[in-house]
Protein backbone atom coordinates (compact mmCIF):
# COMPACT_ATOMS: atom_id res chain seq x y z
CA UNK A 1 -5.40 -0.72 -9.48
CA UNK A 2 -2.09 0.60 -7.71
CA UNK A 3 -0.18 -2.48 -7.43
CA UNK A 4 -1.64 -3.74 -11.12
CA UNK A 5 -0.09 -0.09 -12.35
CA UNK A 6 3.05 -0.77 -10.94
CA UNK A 7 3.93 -4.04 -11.84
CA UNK A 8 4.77 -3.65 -15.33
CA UNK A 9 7.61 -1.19 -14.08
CA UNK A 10 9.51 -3.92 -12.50
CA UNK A 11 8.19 -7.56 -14.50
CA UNK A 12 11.16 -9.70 -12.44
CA UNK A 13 9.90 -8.56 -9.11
CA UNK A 14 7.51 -10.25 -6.98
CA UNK A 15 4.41 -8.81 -6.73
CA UNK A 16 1.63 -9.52 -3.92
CA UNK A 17 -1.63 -7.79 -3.69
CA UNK A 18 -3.00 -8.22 0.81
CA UNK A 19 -6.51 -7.10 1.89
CA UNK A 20 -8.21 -8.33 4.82
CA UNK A 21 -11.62 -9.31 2.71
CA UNK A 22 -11.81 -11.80 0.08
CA UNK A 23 -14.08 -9.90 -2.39
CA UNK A 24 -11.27 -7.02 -2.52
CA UNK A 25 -8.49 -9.73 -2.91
CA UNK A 26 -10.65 -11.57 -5.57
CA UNK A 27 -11.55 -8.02 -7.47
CA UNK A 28 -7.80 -7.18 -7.49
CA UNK A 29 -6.90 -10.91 -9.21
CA UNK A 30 -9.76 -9.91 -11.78
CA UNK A 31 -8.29 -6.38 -12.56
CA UNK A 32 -4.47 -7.55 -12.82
CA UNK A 33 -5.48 -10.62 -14.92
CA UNK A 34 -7.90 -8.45 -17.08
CA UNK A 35 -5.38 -5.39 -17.94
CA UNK A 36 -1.61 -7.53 -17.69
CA UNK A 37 -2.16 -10.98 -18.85
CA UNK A 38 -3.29 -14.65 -17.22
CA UNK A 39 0.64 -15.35 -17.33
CA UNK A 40 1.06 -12.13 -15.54
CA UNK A 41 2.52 -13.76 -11.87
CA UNK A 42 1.31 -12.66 -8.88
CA UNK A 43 0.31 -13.40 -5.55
CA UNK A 44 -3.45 -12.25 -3.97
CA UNK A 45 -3.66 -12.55 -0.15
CA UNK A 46 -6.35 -12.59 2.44
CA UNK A 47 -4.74 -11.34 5.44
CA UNK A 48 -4.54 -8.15 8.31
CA UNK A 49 -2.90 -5.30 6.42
CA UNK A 50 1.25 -6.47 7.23
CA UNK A 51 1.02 -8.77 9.96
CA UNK A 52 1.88 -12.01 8.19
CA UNK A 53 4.88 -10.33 6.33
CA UNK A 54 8.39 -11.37 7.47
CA UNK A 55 10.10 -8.11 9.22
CA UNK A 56 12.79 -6.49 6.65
CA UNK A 57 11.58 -8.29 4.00
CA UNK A 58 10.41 -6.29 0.85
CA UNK A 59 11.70 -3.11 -0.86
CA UNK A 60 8.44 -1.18 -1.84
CA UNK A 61 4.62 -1.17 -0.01
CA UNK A 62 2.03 0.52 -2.20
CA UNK A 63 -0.72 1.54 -0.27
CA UNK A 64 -4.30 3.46 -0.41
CA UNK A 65 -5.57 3.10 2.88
CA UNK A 66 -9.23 2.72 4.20
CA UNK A 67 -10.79 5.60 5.92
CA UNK A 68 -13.92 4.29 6.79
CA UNK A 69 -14.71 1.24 9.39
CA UNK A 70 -18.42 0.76 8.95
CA UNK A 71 -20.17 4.13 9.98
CA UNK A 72 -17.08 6.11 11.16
CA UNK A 73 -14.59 7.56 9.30
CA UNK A 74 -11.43 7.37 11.17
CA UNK A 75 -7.44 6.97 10.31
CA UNK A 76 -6.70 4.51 12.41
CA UNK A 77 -6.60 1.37 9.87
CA UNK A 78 -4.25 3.56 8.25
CA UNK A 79 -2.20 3.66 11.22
CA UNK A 80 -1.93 0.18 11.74
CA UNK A 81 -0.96 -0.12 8.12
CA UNK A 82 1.76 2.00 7.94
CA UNK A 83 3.61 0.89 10.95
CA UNK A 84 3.05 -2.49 9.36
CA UNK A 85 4.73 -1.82 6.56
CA UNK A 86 7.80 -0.08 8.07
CA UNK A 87 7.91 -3.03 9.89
CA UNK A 88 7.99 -5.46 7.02
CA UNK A 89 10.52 -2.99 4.53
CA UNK A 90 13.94 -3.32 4.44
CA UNK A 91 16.40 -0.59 5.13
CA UNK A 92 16.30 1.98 1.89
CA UNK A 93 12.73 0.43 1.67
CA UNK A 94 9.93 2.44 0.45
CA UNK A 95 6.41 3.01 1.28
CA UNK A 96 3.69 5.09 -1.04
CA UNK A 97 0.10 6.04 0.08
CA UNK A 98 -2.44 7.45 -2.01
CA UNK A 99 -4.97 8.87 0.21
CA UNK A 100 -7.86 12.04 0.17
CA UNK A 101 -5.49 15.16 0.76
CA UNK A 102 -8.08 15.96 3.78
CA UNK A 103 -6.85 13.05 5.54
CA UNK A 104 -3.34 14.17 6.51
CA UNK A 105 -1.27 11.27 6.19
CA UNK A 106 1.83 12.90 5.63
CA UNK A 107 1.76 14.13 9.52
CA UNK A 108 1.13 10.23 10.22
CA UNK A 109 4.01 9.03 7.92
CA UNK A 110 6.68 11.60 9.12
CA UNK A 111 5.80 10.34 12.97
CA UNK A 112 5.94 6.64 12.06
CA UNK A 113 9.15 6.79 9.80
CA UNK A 114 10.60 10.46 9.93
CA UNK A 115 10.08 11.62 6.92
CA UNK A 116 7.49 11.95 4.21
CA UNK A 117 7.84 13.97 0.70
CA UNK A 118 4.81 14.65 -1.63
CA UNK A 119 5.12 12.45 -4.82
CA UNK A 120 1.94 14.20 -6.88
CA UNK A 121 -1.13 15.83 -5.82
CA UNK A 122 -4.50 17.45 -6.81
CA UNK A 123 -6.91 19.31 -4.60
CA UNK A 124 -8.07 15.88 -3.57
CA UNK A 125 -5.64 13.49 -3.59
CA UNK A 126 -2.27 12.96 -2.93
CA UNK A 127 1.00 10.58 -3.25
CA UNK A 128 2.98 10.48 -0.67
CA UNK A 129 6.43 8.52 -0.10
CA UNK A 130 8.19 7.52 2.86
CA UNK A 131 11.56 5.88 3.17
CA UNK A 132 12.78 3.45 5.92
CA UNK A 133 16.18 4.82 7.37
């Protein structure tokens, strides 16, 4: 729903949609195609959060990380994805999370890439930005 949001904002710039199971990938090339359009372009990827993404090669990462693996609800997928994608940004590059407030992500963002400002918020989520220097 994020990335199917956002690419109306920016119709020239290439959009691709990366989850590591096939029924996510295959429910996000439902939803874009359903609410933008079969000639809306995009690409839907099976793949490990960033790791098959050139380094310094893409402007903006929109994100809304898992916080449950099976039983346990932990942050470290999250992790992994954010260093990912300050990997894969350019310089000036931005990455946004939307995540459950209770999480804390912005302490996770500001130690990966130094900064982290509060986009929008309610009591139980939140959208978060942080910039690649």
């Amino acid at each position: 729903v994020v990335g199917t949001s956002a690419a109306p904002a920016t119709p020239d710039a290439p959009v691709t949609f990366i989850d590591v199971s096939s029924r996510a990938v295959a429910s996000a090339a439902a939803t874009f195609r359903a609410n933008l359009g079969t000639d809306a372009v995009a690409d839907f990827l099976v793949g490990d959060g960033m790791a098959d993404v050139p380094p310094g090669s893409v402007d903006l990462v929109l994100n809304n990380p898992p916080f449950h693996s099976h039983q346990a609800t932990t942050d470290a997928t999250a992790r992994t994805m954010f260093h990912g994608a300050r990997t894969a940004l350019r310089q000036g590059g931005e990455l946004w999370v939307v995540g459950n407030r209770h999480l804390g992500y912005h302490t996770q963002l500001r130690r990966t890439f130094g900064n982290c400002t509060t986009v929008a918020g309610d009591p139980k989520f939140v959208v978060l930005r942080a910039v690649k220097r």
